[in-house]
Structure formats: structure tokens, C-alpha cells
PDB file of N, CA and C in Angstrom:
ATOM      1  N   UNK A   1      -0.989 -12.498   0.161  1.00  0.00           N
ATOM      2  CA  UNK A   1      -1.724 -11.263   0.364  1.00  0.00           C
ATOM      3  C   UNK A   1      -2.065 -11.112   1.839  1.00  0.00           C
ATOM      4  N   UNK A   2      -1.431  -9.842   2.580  1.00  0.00           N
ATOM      5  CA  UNK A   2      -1.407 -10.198   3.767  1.00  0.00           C
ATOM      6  C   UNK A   2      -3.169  -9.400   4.383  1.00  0.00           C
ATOM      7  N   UNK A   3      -4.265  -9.354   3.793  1.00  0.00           N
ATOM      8  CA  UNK A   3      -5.369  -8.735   3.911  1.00  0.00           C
ATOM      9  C   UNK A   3      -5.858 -10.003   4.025  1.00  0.00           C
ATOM     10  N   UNK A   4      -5.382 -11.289   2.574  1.00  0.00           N
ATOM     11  CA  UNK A   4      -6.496 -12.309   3.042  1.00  0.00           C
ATOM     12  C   UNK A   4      -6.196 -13.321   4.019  1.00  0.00           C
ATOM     13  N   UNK A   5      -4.952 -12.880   4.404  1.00  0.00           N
ATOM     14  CA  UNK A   5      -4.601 -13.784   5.343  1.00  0.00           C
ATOM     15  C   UNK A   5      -4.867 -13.768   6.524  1.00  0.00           C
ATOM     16  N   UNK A   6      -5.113 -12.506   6.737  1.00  0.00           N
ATOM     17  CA  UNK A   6      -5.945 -11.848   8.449  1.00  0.00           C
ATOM     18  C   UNK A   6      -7.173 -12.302   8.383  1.00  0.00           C
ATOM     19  N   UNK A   7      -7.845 -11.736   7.028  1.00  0.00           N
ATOM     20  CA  UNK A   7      -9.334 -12.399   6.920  1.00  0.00           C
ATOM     21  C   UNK A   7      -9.299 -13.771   7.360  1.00  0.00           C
ATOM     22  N   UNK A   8      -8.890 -14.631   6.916  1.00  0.00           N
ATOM     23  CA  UNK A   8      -8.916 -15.700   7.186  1.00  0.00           C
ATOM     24  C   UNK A   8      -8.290 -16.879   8.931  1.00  0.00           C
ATOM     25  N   UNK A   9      -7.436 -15.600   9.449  1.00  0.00           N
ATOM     26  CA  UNK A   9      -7.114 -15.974  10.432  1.00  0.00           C
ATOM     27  C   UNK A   9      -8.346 -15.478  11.561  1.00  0.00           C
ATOM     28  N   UNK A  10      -8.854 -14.457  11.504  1.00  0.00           N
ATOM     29  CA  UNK A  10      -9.678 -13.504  11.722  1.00  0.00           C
ATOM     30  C   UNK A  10     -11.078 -14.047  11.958  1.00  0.00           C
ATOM     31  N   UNK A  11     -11.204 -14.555  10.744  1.00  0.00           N
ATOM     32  CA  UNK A  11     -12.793 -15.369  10.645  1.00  0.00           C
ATOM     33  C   UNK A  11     -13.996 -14.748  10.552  1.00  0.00           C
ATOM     34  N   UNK A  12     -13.913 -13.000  10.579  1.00  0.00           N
ATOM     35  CA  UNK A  12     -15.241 -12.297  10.719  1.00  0.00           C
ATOM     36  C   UNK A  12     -16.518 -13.094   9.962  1.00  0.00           C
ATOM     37  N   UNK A  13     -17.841 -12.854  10.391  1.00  0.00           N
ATOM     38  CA  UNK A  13     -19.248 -13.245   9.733  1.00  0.00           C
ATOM     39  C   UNK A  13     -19.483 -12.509   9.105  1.00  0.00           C
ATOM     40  N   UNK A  14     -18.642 -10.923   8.770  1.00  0.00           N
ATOM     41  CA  UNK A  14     -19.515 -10.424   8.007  1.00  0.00           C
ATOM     42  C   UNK A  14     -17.963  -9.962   7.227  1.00  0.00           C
ATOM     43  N   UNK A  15     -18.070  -9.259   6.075  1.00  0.00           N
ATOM     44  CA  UNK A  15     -16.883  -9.100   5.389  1.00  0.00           C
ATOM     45  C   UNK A  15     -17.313  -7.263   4.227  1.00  0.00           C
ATOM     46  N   UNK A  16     -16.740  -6.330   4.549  1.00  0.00           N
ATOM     47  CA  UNK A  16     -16.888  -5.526   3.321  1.00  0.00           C
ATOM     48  C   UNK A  16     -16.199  -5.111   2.265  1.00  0.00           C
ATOM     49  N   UNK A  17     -16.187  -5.589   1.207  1.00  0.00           N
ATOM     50  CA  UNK A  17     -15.083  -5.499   0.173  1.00  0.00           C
ATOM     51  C   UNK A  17     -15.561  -4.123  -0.881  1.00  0.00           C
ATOM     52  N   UNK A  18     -14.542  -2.637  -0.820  1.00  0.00           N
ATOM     53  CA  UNK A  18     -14.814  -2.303  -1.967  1.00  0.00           C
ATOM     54  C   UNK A  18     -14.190  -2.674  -3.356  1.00  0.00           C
ATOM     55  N   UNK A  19     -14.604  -2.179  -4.081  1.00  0.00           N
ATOM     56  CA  UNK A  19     -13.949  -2.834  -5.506  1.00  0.00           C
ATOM     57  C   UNK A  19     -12.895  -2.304  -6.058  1.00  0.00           C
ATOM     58  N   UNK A  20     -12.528  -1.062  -5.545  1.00  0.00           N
ATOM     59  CA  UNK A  20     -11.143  -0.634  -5.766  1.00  0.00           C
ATOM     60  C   UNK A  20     -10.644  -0.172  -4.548  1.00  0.00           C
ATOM     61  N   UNK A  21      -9.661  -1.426  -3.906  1.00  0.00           N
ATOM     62  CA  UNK A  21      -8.659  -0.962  -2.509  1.00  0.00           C
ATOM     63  C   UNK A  21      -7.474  -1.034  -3.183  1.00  0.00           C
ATOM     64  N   UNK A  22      -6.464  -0.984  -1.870  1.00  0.00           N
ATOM     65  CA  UNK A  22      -5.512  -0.803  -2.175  1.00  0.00           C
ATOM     66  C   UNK A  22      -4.813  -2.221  -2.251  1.00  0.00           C
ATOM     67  N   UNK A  23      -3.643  -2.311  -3.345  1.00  0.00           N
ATOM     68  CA  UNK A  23      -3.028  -3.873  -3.156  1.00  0.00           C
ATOM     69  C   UNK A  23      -4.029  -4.504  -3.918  1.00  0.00           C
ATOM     70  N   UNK A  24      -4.882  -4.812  -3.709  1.00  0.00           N
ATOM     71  CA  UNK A  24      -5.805  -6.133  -3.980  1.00  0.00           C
ATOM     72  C   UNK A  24      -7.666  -5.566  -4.462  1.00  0.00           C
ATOM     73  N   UNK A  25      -8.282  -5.677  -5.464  1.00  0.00           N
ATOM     74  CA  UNK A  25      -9.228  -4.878  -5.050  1.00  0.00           C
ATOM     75  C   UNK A  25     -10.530  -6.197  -4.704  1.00  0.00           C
ATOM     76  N   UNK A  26     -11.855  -5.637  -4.690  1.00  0.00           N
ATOM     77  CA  UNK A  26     -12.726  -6.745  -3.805  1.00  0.00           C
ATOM     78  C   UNK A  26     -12.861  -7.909  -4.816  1.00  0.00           C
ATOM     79  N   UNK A  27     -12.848  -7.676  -5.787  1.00  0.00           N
ATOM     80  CA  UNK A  27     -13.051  -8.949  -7.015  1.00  0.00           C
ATOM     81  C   UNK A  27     -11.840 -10.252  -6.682  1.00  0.00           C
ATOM     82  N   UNK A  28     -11.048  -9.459  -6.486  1.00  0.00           N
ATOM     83  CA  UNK A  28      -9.281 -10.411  -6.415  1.00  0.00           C
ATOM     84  C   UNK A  28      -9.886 -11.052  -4.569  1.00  0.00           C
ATOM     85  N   UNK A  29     -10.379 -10.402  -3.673  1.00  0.00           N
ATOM     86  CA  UNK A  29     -10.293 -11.149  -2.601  1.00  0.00           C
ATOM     87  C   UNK A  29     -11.724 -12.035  -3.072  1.00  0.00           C
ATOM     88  N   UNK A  30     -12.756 -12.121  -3.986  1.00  0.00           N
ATOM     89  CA  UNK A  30     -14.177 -12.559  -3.521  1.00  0.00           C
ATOM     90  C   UNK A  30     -13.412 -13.898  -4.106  1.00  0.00           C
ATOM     91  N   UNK A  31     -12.364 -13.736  -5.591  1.00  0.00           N
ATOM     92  CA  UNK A  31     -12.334 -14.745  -6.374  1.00  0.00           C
ATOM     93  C   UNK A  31     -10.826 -16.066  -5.466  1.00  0.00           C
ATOM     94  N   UNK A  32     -10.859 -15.661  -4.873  1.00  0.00           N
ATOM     95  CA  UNK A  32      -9.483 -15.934  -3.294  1.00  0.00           C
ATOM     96  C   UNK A  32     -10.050 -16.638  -2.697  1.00  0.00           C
ATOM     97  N   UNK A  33     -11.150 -15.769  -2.032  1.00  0.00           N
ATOM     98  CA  UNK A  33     -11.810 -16.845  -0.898  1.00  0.00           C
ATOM     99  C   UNK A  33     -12.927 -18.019  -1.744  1.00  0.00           C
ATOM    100  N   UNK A  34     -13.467 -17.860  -3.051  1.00  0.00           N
ATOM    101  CA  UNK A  34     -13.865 -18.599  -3.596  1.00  0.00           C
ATOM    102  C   UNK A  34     -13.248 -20.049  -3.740  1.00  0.00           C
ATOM    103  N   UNK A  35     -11.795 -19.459  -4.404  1.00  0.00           N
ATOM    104  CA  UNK A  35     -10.934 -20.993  -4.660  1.00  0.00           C
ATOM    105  C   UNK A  35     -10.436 -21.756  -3.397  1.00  0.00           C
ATOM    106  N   UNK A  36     -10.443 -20.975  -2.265  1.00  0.00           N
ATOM    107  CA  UNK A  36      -9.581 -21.471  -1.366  1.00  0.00           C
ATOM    108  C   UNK A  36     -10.826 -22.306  -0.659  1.00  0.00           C
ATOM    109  N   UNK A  37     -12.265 -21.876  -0.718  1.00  0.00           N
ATOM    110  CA  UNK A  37     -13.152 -22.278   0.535  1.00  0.00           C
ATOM    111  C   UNK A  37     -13.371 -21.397   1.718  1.00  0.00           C
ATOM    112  N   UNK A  38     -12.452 -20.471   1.503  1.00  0.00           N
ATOM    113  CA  UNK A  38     -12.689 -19.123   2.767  1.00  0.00           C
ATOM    114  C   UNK A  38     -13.614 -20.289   4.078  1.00  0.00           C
ATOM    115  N   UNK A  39     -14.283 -18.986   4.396  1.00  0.00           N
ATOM    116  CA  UNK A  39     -14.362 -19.385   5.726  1.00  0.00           C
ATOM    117  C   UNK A  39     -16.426 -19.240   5.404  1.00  0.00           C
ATOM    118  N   UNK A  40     -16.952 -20.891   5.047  1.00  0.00           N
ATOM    119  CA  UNK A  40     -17.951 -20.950   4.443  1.00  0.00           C
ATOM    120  C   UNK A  40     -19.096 -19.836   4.960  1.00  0.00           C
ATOM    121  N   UNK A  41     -18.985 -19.047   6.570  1.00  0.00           N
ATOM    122  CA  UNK A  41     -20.017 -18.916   6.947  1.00  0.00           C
ATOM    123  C   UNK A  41     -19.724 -17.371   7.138  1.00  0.00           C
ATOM    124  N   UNK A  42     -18.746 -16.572   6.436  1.00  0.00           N
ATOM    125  CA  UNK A  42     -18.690 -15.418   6.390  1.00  0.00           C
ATOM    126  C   UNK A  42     -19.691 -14.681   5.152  1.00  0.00           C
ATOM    127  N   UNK A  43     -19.948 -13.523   5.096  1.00  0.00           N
ATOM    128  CA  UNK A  43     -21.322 -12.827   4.442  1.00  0.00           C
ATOM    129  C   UNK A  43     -20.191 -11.715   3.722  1.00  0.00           C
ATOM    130  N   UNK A  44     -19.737 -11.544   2.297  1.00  0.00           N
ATOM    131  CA  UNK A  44     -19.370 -10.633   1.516  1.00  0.00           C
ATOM    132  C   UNK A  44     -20.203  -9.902   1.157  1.00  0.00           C
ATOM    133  N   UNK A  45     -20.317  -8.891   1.158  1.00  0.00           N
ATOM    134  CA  UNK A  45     -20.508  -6.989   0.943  1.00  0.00           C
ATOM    135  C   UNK A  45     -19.903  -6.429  -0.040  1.00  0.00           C
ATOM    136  N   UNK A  46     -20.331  -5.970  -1.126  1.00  0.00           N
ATOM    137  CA  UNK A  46     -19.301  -5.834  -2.427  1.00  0.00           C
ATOM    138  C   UNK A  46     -20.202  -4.097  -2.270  1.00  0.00           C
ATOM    139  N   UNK A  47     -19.222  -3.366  -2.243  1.00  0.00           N
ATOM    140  CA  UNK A  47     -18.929  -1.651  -2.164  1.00  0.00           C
ATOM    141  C   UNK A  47     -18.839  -1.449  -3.152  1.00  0.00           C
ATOM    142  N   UNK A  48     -19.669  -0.477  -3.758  1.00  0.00           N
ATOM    143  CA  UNK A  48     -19.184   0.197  -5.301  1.00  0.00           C
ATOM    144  C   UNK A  48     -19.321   1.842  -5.630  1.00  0.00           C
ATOM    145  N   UNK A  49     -18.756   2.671  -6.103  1.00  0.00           N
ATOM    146  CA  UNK A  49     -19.248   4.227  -6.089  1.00  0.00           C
ATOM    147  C   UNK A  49     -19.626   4.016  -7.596  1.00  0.00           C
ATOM    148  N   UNK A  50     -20.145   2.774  -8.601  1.00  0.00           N
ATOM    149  CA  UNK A  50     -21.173   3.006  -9.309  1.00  0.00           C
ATOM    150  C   UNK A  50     -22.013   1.528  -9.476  1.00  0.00           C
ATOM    151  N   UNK A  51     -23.107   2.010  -9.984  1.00  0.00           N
ATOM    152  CA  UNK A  51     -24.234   1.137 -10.118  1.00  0.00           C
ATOM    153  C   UNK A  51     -24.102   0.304 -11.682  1.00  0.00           C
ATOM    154  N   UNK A  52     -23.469  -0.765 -11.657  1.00  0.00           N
ATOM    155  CA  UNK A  52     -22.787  -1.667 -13.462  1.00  0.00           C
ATOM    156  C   UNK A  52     -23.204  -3.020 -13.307  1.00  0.00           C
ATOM    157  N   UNK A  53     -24.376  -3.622 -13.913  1.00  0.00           N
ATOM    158  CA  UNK A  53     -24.805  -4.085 -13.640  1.00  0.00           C
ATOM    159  C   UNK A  53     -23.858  -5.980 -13.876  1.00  0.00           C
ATOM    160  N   UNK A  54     -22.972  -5.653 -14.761  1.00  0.00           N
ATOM    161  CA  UNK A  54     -21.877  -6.564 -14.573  1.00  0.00           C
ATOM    162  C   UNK A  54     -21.035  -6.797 -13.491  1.00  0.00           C
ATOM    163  N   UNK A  55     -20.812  -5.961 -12.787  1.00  0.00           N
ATOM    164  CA  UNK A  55     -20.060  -5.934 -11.830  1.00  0.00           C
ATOM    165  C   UNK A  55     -20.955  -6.354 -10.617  1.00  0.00           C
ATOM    166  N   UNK A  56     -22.474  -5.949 -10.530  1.00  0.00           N
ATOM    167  CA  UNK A  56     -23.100  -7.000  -9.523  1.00  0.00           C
ATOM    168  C   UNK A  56     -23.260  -8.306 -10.127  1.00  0.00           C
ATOM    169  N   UNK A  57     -23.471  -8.994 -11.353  1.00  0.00           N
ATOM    170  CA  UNK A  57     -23.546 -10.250 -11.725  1.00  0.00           C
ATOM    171  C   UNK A  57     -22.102 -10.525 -11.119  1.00  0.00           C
ATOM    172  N   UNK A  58     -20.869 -10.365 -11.640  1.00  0.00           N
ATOM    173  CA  UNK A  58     -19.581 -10.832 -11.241  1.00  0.00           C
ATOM    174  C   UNK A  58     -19.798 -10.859  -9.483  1.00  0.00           C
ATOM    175  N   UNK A  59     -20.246 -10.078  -9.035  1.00  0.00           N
ATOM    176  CA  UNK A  59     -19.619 -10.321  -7.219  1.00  0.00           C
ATOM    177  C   UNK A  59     -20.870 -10.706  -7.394  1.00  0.00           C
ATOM    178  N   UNK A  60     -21.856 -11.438  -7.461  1.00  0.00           N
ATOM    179  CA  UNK A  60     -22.896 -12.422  -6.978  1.00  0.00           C
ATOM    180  C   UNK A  60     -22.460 -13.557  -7.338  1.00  0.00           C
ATOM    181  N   UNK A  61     -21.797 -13.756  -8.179  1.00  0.00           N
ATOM    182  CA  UNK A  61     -21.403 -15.268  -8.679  1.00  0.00           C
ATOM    183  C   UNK A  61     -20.134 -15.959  -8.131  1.00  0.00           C
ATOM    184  N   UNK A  62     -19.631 -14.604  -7.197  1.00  0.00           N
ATOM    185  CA  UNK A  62     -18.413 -14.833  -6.648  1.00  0.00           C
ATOM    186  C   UNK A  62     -18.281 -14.882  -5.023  1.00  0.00           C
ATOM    187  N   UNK A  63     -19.775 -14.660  -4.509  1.00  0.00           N
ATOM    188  CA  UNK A  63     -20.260 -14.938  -3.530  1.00  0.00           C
ATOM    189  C   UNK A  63     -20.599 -13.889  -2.687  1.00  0.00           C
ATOM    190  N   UNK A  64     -20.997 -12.719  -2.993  1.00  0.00           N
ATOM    191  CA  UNK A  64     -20.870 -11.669  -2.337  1.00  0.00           C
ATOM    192  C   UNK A  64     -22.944 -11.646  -2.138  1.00  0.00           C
ATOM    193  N   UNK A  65     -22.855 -11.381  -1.144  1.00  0.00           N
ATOM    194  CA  UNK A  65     -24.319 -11.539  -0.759  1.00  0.00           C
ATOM    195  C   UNK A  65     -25.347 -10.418  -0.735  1.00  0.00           C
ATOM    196  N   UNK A  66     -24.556  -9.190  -1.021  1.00  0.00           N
ATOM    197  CA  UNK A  66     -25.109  -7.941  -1.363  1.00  0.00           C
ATOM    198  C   UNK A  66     -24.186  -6.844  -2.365  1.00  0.00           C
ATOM    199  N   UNK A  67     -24.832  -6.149  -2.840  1.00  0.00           N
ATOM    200  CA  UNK A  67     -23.872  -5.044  -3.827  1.00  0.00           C
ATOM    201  C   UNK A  67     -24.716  -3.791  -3.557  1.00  0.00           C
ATOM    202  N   UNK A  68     -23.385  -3.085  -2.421  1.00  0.00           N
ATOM    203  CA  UNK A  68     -24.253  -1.560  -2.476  1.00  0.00           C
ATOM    204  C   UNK A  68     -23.370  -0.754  -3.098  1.00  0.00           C
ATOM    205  N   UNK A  69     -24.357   0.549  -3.384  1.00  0.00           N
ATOM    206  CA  UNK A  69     -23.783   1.786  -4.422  1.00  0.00           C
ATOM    207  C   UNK A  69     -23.677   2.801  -3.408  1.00  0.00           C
ATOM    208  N   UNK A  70     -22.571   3.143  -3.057  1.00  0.00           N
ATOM    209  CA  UNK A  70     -22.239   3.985  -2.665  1.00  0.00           C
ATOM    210  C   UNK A  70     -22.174   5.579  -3.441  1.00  0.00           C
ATOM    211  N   UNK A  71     -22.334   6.749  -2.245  1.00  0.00           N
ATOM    212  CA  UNK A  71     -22.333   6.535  -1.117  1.00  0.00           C
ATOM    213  C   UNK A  71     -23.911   5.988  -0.120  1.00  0.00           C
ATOM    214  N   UNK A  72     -23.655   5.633   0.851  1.00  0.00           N
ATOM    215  CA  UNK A  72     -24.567   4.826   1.245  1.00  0.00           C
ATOM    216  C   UNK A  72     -24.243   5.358   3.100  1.00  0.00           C
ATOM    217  N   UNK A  73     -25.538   5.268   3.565  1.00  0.00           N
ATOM    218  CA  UNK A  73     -25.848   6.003   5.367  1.00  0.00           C
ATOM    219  C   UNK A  73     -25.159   5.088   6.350  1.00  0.00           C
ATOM    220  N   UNK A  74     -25.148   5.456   7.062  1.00  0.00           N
ATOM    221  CA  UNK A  74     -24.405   4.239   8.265  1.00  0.00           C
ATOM    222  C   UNK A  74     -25.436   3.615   8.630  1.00  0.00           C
ATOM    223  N   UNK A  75     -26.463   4.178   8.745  1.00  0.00           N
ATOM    224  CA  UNK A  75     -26.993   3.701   9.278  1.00  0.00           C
ATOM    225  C   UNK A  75     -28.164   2.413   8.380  1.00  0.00           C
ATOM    226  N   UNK A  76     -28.148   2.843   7.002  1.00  0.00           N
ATOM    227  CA  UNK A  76     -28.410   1.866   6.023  1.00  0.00           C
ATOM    228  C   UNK A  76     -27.726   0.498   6.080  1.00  0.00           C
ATOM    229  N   UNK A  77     -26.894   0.920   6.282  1.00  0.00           N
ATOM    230  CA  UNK A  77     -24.865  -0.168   6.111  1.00  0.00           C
ATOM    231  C   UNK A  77     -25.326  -1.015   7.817  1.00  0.00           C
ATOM    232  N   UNK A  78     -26.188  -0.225   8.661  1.00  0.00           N
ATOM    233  CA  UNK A  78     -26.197  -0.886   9.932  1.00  0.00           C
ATOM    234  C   UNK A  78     -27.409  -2.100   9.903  1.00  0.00           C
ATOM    235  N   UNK A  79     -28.339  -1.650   9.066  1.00  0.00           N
ATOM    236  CA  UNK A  79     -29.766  -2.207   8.596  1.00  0.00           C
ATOM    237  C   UNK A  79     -29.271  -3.438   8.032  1.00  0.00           C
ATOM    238  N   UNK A  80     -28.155  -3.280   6.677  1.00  0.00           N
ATOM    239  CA  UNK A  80     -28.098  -4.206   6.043  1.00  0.00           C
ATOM    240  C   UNK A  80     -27.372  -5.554   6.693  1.00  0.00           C
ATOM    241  N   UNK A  81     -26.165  -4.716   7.217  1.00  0.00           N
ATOM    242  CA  UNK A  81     -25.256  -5.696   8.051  1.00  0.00           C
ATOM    243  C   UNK A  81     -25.751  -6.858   9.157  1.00  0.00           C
ATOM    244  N   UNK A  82     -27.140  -6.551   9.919  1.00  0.00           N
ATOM    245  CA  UNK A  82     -28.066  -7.102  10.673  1.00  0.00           C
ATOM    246  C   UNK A  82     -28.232  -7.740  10.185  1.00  0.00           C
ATOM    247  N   UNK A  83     -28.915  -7.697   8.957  1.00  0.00           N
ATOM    248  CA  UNK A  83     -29.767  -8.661   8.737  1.00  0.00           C
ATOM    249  C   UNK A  83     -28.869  -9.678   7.689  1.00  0.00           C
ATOM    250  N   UNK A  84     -27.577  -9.595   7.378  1.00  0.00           N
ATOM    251  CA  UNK A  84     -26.805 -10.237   6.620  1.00  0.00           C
ATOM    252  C   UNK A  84     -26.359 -11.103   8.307  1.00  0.00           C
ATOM    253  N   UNK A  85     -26.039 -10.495   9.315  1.00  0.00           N
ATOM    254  CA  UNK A  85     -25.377 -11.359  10.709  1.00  0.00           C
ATOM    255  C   UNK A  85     -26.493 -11.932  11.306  1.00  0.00           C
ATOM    256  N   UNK A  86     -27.920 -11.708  10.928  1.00  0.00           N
ATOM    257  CA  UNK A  86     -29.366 -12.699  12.004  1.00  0.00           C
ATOM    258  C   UNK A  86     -29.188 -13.945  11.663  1.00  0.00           C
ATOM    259  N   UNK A  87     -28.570 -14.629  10.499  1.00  0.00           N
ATOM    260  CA  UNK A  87     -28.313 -16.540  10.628  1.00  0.00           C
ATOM    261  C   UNK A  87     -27.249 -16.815  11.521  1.00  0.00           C
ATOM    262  N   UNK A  88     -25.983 -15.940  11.346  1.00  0.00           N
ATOM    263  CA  UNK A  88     -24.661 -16.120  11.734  1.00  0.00           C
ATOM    264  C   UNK A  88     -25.200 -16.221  13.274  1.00  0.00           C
ATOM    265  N   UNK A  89     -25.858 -15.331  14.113  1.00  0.00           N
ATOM    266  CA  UNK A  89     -25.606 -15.053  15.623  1.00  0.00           C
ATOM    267  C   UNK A  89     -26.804 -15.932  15.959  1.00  0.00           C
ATOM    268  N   UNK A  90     -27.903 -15.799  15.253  1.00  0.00           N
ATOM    269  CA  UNK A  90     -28.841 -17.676  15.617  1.00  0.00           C
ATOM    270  C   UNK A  90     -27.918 -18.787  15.835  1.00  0.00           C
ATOM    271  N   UNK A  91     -27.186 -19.013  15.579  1.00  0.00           N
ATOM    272  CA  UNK A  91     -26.280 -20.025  15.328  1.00  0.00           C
ATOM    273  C   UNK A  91     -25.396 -20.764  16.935  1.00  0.00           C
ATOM    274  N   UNK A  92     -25.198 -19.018  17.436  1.00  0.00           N
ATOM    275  CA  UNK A  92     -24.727 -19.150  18.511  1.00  0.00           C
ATOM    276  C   UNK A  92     -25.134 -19.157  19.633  1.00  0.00           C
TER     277      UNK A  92
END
């Protein structure tokens, strides 16, 4: 999958997966980087245009560190993303 393979060459700290892309959707990459070990210190973002409350149990258990319902502000998405990257950039 050549999406998780950039991810992974790539290394971003922060990651946004919606749940239906193209090729691959965010469940198939959360449950990817799960088996493989991804890249321990990246932060998954699970995108959704509905609110199912299975589908946040599934991407929490699959490592996704937030589940927003779209649509959603940039500037919300800028709020959240901060404060998902304030351990990552302490770090450095």
C-alpha cells in the first residue's frame, strides 16, 4: 500500500485518517500500523462524517487518539492537532 509506505517513510507526529479514502480506508491503515509497530510516536486522527459509536470504540482500540465528526472548523482541527503535537515537540 503505497500511502502506508510514505507514512512510514515519512514519519509524521501527527497522522489524519478518514474512514472512507480512497484504496485503503482509515480502519485498514490504523489496523497496518497496529500490526506492523508503525512509528510508536505518531498521534492518529480518525475523521468521520458520522457520529457511531462503534466506530469510535474500533479506532480507539486501534490507536487512534481522537475521533472527530465531521464537518469540523480549521481552526478546531488546529486546536486539536496542538494539543495532540505538545508531547511530540517537548520532546525536541
Amino acid at each position: 500500500l503505497v500511502e502506508i509506505g510514505l507514512v512510514l517513510a515519512q514519519r509524521p507526529w501527527l497522522l489524519l485518517l478518514d474512514i472512507t479514502m480512497p484504496m485503503v480506508n482509515g480502519f485498514e491503515v490504523l489496523e497496518w500500523l497496529a500490526t506492523h509497530k508503525g512509528v510508536p510516536s505518531m498521534r492518529p486522527i480518525m475523521l468521520s462524517g458520522s457520529y457511531r459509536p462503534d466506530d469510535i470504540d474500533r479506532a480507539t482500540k486501534l490507536g487512534a487518539v481522537d475521533y472527530l465528526v465531521k464537518p469540523i472548523t480549521a481552526q478546531r482541527l488546529a486546536v486539536i492537532a496542538a494539543r495532540q503535537l505538545a508531547p511530540s515537540l517537548q520532546k525536541h
